[in-house]
N, C-alpha and C. Protein backbone atom coordinates (compact mmCIF):
# COMPACT_ATOMS: atom_id res chain seq x y z
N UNK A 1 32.82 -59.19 -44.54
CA UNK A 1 31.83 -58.73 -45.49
C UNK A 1 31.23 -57.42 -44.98
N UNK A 2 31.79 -56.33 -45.55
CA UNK A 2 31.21 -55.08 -44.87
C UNK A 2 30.04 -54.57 -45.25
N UNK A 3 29.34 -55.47 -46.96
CA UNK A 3 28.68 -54.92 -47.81
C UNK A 3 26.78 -54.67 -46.91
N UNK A 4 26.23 -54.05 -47.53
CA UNK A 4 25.21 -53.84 -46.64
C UNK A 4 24.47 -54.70 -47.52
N UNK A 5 23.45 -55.70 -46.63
CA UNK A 5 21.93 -56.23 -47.48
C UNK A 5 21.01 -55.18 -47.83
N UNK A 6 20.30 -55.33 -48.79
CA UNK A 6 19.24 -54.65 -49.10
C UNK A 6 18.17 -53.85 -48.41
N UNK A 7 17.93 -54.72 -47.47
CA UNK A 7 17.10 -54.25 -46.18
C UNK A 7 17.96 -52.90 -45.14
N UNK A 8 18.80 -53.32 -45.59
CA UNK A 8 19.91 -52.38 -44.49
C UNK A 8 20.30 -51.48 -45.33
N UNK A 9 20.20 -51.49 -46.68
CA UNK A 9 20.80 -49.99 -47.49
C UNK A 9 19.22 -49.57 -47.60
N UNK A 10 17.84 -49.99 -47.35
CA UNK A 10 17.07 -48.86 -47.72
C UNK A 10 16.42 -48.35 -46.35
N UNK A 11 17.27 -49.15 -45.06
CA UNK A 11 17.20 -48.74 -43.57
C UNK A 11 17.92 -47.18 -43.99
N UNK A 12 19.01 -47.02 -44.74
CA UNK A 12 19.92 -46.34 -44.35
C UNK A 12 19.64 -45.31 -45.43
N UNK A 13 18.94 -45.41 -46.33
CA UNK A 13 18.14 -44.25 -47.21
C UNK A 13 17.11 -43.58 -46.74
N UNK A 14 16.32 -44.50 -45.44
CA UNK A 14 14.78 -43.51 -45.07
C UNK A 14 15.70 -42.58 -43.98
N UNK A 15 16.80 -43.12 -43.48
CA UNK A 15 17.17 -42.43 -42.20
C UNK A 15 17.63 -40.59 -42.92
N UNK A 16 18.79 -41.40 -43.76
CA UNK A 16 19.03 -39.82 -44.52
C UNK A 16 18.16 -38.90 -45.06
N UNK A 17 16.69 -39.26 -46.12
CA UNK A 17 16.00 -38.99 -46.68
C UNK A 17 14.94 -39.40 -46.39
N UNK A 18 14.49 -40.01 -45.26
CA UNK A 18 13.16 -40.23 -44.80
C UNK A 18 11.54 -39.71 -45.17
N UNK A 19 12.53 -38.07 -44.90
CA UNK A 19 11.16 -36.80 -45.21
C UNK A 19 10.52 -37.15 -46.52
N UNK A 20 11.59 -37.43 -47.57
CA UNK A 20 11.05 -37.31 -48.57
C UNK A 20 10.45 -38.33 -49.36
N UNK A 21 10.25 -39.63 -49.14
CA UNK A 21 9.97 -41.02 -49.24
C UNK A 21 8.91 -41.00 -48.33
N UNK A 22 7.87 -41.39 -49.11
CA UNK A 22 6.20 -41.59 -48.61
C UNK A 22 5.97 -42.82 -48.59
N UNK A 23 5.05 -43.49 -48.35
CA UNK A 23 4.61 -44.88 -47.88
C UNK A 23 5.07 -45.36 -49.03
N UNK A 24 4.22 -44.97 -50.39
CA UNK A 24 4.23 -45.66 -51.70
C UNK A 24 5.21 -45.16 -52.49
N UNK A 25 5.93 -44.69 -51.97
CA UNK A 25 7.50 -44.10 -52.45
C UNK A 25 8.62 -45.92 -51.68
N UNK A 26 8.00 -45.77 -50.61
CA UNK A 26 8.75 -46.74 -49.83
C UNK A 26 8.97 -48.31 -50.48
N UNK A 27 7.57 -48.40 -50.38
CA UNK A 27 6.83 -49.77 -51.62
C UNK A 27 7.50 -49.60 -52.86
N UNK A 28 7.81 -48.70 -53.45
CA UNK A 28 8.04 -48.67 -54.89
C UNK A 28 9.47 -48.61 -55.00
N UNK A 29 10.71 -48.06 -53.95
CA UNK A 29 11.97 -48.49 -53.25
C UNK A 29 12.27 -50.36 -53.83
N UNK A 30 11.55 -50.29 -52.64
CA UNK A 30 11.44 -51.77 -52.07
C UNK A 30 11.36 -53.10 -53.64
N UNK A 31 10.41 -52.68 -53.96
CA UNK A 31 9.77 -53.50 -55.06
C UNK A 31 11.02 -53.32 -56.46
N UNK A 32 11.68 -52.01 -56.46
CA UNK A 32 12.81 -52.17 -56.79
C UNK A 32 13.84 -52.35 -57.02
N UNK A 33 14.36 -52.99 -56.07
CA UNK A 33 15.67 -53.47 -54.89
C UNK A 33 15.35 -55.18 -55.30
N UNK A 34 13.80 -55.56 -55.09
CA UNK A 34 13.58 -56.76 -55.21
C UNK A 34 13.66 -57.16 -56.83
N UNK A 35 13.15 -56.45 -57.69
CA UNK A 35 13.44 -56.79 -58.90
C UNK A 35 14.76 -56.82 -59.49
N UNK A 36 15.34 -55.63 -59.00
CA UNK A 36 17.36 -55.94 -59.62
C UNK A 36 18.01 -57.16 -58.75
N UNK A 37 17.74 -57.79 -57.93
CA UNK A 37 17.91 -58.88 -57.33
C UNK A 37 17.45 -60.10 -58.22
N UNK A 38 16.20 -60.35 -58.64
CA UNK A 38 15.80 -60.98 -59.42
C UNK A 38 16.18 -61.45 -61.04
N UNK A 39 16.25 -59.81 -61.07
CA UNK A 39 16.63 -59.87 -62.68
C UNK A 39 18.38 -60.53 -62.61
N UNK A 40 19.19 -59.89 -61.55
CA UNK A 40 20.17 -60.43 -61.57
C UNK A 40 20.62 -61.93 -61.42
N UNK A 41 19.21 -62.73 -60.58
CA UNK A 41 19.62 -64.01 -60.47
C UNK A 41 19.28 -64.64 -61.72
N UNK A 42 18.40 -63.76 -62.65
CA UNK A 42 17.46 -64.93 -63.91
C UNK A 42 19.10 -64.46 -64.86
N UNK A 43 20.10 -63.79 -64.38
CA UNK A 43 20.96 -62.92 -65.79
C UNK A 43 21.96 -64.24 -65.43
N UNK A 44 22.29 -64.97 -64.19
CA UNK A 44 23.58 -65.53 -63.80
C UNK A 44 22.65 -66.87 -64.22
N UNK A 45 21.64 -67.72 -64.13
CA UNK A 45 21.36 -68.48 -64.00
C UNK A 45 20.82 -69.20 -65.60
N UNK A 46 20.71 -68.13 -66.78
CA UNK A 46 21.28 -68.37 -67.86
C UNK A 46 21.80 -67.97 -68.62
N UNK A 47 23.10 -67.78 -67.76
CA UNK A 47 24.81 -67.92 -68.35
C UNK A 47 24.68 -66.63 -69.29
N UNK A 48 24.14 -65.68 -69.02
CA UNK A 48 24.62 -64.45 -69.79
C UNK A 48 25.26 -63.44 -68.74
N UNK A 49 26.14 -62.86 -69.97
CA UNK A 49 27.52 -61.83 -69.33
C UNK A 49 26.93 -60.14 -69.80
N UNK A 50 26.93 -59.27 -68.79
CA UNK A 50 27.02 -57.99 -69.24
C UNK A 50 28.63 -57.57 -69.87
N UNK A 51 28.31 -56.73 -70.68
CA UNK A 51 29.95 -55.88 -70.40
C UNK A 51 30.38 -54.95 -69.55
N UNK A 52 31.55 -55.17 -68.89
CA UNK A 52 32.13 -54.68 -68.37
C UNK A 52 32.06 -52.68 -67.91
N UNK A 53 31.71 -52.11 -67.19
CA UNK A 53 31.59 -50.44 -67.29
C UNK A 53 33.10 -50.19 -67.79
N UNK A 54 33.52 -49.62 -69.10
CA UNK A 54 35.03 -49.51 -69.14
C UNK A 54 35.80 -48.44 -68.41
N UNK A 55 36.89 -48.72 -68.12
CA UNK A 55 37.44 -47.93 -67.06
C UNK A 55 37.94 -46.65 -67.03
N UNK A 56 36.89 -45.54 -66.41
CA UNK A 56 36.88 -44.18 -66.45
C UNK A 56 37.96 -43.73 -65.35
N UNK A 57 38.47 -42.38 -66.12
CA UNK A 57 39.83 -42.26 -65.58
C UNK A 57 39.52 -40.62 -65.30
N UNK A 58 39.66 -40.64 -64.19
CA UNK A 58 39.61 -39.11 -63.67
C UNK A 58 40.66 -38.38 -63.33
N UNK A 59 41.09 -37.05 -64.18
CA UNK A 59 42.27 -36.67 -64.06
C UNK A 59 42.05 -35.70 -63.65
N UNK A 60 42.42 -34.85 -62.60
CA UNK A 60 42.20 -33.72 -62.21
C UNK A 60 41.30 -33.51 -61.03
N UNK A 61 41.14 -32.47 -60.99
CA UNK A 61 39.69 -32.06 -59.76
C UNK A 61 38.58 -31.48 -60.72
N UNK A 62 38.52 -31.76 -61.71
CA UNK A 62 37.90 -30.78 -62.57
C UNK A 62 36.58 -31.06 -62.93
N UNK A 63 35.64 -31.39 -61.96
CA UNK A 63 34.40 -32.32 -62.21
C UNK A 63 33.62 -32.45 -63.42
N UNK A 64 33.75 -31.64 -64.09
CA UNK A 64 32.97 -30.82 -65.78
C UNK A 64 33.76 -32.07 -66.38
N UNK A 65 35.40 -31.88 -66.46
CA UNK A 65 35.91 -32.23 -67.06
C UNK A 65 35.88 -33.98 -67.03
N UNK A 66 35.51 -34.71 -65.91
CA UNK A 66 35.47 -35.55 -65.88
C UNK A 66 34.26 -35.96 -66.07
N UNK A 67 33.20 -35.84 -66.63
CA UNK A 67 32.06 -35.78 -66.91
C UNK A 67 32.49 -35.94 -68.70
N UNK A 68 32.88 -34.81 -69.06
CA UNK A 68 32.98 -34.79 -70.65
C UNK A 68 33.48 -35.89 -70.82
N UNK A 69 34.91 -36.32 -70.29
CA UNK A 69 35.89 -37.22 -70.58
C UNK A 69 34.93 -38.51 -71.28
N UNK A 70 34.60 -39.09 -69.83
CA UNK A 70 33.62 -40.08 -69.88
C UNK A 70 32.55 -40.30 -70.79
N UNK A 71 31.95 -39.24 -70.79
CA UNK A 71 30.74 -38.95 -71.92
C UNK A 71 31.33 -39.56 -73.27
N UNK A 72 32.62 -39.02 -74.14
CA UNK A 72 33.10 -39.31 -75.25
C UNK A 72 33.48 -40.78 -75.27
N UNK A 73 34.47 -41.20 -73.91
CA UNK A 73 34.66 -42.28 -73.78
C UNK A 73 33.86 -43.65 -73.91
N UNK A 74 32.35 -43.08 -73.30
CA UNK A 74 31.35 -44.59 -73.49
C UNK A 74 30.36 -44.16 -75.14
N UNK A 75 30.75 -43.20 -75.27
CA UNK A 75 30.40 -43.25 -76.86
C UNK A 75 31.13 -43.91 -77.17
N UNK A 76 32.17 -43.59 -77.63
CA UNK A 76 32.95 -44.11 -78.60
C UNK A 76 32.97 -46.00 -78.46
N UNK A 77 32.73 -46.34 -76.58
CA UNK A 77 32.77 -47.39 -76.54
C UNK A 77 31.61 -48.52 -76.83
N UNK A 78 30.79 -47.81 -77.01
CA UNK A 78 29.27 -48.23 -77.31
C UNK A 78 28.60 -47.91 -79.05
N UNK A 79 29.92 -47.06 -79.34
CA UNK A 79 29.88 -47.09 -81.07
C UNK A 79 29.10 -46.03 -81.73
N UNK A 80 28.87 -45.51 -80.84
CA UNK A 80 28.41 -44.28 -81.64
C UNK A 80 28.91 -43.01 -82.07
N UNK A 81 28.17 -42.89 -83.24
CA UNK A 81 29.13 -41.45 -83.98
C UNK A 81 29.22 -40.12 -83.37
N UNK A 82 29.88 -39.20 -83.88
CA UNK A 82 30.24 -38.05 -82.91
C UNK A 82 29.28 -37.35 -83.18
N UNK A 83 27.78 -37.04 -83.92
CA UNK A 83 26.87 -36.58 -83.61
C UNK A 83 26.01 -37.18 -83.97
N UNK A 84 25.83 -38.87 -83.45
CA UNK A 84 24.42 -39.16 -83.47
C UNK A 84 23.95 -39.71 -82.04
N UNK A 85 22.72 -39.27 -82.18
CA UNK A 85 22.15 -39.47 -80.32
C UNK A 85 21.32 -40.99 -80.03
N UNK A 86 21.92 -41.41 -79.18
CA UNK A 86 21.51 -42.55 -78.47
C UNK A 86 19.90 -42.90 -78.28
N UNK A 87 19.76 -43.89 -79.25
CA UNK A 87 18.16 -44.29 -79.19
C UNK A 87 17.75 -44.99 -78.00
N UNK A 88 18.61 -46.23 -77.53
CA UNK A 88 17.77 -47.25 -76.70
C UNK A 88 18.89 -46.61 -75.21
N UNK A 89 18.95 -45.27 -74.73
CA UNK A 89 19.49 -45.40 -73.23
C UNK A 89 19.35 -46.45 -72.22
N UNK A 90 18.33 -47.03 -72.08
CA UNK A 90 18.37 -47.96 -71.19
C UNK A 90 18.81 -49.20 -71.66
N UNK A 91 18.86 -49.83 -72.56
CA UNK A 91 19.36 -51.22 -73.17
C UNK A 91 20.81 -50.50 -73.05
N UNK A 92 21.83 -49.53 -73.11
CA UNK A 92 23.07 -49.28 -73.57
C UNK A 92 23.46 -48.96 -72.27
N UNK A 93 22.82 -48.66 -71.24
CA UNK A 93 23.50 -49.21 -69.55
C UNK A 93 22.90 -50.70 -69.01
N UNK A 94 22.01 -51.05 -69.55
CA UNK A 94 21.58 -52.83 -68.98
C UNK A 94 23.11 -53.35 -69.47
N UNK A 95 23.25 -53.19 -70.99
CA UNK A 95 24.55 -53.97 -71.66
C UNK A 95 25.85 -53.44 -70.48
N UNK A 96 25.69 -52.59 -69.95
CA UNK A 96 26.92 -52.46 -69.10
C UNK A 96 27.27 -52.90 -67.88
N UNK A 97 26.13 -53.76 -67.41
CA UNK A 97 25.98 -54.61 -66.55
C UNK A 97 24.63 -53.15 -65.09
N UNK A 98 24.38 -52.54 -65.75
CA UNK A 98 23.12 -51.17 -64.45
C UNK A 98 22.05 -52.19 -64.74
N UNK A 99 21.79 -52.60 -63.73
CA UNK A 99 20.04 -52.67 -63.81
C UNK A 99 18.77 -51.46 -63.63
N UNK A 100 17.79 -51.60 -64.55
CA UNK A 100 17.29 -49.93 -64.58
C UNK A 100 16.03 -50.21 -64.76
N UNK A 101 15.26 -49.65 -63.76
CA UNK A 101 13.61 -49.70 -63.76
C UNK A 101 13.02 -48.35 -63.54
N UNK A 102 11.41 -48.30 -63.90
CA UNK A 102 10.88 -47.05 -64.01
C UNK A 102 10.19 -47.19 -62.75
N UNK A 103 10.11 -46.58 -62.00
CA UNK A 103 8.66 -46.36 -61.00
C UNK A 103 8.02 -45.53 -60.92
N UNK A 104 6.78 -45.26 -59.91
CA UNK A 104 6.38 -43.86 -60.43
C UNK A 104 6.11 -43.55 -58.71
N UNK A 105 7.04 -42.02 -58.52
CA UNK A 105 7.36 -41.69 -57.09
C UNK A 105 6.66 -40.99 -56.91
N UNK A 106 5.85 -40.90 -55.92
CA UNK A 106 4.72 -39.67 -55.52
C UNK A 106 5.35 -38.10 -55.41
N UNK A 107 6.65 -38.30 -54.82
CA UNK A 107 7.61 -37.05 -54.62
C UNK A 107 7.81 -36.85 -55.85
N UNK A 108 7.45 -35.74 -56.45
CA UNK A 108 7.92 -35.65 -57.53
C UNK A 108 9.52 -34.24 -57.57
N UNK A 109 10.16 -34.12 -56.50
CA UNK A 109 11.03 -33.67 -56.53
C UNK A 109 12.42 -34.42 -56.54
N UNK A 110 11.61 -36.07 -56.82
CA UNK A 110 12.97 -37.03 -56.90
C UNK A 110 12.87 -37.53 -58.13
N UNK A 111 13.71 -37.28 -58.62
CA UNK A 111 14.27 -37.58 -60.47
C UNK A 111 14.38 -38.86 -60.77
N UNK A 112 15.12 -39.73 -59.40
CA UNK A 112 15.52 -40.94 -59.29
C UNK A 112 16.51 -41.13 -58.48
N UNK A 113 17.15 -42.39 -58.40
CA UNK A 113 18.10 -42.66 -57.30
C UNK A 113 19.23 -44.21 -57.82
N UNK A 114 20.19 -44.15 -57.25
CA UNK A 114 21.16 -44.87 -58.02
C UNK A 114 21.60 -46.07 -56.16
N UNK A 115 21.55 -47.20 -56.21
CA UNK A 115 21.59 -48.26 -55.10
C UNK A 115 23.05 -49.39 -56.03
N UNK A 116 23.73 -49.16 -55.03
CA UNK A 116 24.80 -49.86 -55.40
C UNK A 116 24.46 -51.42 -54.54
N UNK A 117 23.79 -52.08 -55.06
CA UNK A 117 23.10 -53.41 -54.31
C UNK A 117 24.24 -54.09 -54.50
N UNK A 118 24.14 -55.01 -52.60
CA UNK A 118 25.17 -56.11 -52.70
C UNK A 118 25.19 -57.28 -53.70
N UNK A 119 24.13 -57.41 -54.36
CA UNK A 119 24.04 -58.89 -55.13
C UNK A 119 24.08 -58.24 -56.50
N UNK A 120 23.06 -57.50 -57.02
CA UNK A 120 22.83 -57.25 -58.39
C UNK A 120 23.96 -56.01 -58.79
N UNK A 121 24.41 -55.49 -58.43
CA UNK A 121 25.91 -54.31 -58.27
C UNK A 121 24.57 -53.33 -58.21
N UNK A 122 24.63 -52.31 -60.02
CA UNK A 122 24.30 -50.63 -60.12
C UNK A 122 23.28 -50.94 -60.44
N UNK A 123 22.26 -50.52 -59.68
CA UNK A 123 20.90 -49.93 -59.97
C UNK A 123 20.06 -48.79 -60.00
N UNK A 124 19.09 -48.43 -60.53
CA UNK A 124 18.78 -47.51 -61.52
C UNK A 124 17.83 -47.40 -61.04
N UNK A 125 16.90 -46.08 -60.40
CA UNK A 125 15.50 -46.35 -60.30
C UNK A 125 14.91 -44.70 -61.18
N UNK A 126 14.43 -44.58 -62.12
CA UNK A 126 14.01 -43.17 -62.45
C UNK A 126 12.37 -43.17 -62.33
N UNK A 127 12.17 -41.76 -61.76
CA UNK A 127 10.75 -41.71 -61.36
C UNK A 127 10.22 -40.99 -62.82
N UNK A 128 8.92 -42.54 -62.81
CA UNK A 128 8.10 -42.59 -64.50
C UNK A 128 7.06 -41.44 -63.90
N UNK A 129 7.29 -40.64 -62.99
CA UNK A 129 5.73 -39.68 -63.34
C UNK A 129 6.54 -38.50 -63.94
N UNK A 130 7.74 -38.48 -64.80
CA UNK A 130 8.58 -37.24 -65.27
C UNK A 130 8.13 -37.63 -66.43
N UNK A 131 8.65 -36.77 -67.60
CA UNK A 131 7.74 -36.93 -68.87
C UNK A 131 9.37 -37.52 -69.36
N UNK A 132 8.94 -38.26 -70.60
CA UNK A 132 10.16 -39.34 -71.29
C UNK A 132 11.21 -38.82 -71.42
N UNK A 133 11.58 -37.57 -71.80
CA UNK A 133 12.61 -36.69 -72.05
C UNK A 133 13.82 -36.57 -70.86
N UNK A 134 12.63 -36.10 -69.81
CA UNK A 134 13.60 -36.32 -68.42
C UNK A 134 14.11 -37.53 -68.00
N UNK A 135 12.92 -38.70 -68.00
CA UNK A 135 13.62 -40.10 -67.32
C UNK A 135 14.85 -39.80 -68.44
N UNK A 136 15.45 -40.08 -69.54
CA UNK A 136 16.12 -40.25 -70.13
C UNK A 136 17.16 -39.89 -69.47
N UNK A 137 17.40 -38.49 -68.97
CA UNK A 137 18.58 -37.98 -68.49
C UNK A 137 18.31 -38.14 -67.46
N UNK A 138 17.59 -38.41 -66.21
CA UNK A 138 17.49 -39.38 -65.15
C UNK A 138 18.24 -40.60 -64.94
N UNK A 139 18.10 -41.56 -66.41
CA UNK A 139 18.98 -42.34 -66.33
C UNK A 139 20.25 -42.32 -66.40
N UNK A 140 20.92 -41.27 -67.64
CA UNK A 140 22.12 -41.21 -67.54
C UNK A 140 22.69 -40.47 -66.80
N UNK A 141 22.33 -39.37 -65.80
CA UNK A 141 22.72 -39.24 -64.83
C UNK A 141 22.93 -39.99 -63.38
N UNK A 142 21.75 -41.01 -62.86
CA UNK A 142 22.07 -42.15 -62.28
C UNK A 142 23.52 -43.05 -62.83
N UNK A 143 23.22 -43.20 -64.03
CA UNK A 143 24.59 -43.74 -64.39
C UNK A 143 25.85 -43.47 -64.34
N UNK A 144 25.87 -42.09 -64.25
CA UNK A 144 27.48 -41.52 -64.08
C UNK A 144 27.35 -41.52 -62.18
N UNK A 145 26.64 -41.76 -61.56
CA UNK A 145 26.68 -42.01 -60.00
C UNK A 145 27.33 -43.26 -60.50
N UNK A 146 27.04 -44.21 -61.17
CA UNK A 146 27.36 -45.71 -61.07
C UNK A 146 28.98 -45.28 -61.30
N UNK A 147 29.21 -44.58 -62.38
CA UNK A 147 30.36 -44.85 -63.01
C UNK A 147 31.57 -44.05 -61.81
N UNK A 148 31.18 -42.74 -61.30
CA UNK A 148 32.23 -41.97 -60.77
C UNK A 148 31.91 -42.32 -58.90
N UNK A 149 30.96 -42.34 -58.65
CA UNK A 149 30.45 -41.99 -56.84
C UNK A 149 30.86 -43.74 -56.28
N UNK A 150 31.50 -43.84 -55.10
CA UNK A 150 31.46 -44.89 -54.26
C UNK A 150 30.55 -45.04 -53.14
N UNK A 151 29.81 -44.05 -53.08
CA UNK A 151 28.52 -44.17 -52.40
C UNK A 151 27.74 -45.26 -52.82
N UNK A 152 26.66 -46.03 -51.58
CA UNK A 152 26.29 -47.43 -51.93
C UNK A 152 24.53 -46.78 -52.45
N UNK A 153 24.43 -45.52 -51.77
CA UNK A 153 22.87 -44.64 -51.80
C UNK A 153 22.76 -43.33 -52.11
N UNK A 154 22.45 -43.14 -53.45
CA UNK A 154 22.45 -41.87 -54.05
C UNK A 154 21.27 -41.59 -54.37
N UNK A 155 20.16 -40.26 -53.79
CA UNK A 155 19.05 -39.95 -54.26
C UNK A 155 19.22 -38.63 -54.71
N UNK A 156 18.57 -38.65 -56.18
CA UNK A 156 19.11 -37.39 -56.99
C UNK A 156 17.53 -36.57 -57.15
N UNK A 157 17.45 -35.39 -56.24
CA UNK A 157 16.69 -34.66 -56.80
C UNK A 157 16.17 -33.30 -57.78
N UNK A 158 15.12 -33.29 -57.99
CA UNK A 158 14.82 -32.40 -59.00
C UNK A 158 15.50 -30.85 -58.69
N UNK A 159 15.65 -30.49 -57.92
CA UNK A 159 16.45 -29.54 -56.96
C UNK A 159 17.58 -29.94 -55.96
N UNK A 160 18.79 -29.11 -56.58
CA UNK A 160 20.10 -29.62 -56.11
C UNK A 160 20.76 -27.97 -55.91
N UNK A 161 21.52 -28.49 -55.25
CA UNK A 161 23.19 -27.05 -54.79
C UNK A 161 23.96 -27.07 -55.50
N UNK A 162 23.97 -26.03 -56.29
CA UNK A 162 25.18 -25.90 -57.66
C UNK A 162 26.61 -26.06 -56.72
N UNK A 163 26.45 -26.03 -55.44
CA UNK A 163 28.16 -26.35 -54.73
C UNK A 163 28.42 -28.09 -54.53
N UNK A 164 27.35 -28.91 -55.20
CA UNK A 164 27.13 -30.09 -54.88
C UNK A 164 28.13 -30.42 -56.33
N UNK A 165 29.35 -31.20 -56.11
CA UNK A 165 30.21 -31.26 -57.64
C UNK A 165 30.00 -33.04 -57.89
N UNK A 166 29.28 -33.21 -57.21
CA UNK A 166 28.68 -35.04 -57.85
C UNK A 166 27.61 -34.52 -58.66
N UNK A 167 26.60 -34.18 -58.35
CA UNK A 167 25.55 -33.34 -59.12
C UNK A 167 25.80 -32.80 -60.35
N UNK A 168 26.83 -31.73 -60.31
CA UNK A 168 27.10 -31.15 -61.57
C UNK A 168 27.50 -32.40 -62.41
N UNK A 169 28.86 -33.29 -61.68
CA UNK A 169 29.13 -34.19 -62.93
C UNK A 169 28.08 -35.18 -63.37
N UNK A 170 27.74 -35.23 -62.37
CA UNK A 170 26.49 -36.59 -62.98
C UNK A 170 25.48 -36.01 -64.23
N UNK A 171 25.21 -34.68 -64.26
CA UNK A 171 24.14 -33.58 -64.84
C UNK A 171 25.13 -33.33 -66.28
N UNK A 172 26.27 -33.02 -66.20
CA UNK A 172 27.08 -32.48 -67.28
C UNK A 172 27.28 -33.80 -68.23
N UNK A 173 27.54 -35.42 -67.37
CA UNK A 173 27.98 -36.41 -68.38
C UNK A 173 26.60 -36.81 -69.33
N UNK A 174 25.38 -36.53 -68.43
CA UNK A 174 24.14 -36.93 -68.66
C UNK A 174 23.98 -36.06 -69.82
N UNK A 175 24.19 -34.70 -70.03
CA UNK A 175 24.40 -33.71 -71.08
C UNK A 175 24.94 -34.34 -72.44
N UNK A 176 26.35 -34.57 -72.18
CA UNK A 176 27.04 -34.57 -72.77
C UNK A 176 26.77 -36.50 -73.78
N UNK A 177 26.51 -37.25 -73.11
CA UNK A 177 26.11 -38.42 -73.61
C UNK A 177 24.60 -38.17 -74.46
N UNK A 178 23.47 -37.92 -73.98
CA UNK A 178 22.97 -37.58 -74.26
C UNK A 178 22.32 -36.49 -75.76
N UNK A 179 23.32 -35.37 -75.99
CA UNK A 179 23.27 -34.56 -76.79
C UNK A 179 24.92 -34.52 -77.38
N UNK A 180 25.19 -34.95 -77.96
CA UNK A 180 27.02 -35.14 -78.42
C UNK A 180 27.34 -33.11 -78.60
C-alpha cells in the first residue's frame, strides 16, 4: 500500500508549501480532508454510485490541445449543448465522483487546491474569499488536475509560470468548459 493517509499528504503539502498556509489556512486544509472522508463514507454507506470520470485521452504533447479535447468531451458527456454554459459546476463534478468544498483561505494568492485522498479519491478545495465567478473556474480547473495530473497534492495559485504546462491545461480546460 504505497498510498499516503491523510495526515501524511497534508505533512507533505506544508513541507512543499508551508510558507504559504497559515494556521487557519491549515485548520481549513484539515477540516477539508476530514469532510471528503466523511462525505465519502455517508456516499458508500447508502449505496449510491458516482459516475465514472470518462476516459480522457491525451494525444500529443500539446497541452492546449488536451485541455480543449477534454473540455468538449465532458460536455458532450454531461449533455450539454455546444453553446450553452453550465449552471450547477459543482453538482456536474460531485456526479463524477470529485468531492468539492468551499473554504475561505486567508492567502488569498491560493485559488484552491486539488488532494487526491486515499479513501474519498478527487478532492476539491476552492478558496470562498474569491468572488463566485472565480471559485467557478477554481473548480474546474482543480478538476482538470483530477482528470489529467497523477500528482496526489496540487496547490493552484492565483499567480503561476506561463512555463508551468499543468497550469496552462488546467486554466485552458477550465476556459473552455466553462465558456463553450
Amino acid at each position: 500500500n504505497e498510498k499516503l493517509a491523510p495526515f501524511e499528504q497534508t505533512e507533505n503539502l506544508y513541507r512543499r508549501y508551508g510558507d504559504e498556509f497559515r494556521k487557519e489556512d491549515r485548520r481549513a486544509v484539515q477540516d477539508f480532508l476530514f469532510l471528503c472522508d466523511c462525505e465519502q463514507f455517508l456516499i458508500e454507506a447508502l449505496g449510491r454510485r458516482s459516475e465514472s470520470i470518462p476516459k480522457i485521452v491525451k494525444r500529443g504533447s500539446y497541452y492546449k490541445g488536451h485541455a480543449e479535447d477534454a473540455a468538449i468531451q465532458l460536455r458532450r458527456f454531461l449533455g450539454y449543448r455546444s453553446t450553452e454554459v453550465p449552471r450547477d459546476i459543482y453538482e456536474d463534478f460531485r456526479k463524477l465522483g470529485c468531492h468539492i468544498f468551499r473554504r475561505r483561505l486567508s492567502n488569498s494568492n491560493i485559488s484552491g487546491l486539488f488532494v487526491r485522498h486515499p479513501v474519498a479519491g478527487n478532492c476539491i478545495l476552492v478558496n470562498y474569499s474569491e468572488d463566485g465567478y472565480r471559485q467557478r473556474f477554481s473548480a474546474a480547473h482543480e478538476a482538470a488536475h483530477a482528470f489529467f495530473d497523477d500528482e496526489d497534492v496540487i496547490v493552484s495559485f492565483v499567480s503561476w509560470r506561463p512555463s508551468d504546462l499543468r497550469e496552462v491545461r488546467a486554466n485552458t480546460f477550465a476556459s473552455r468548459f466553462l465558456v463553450p
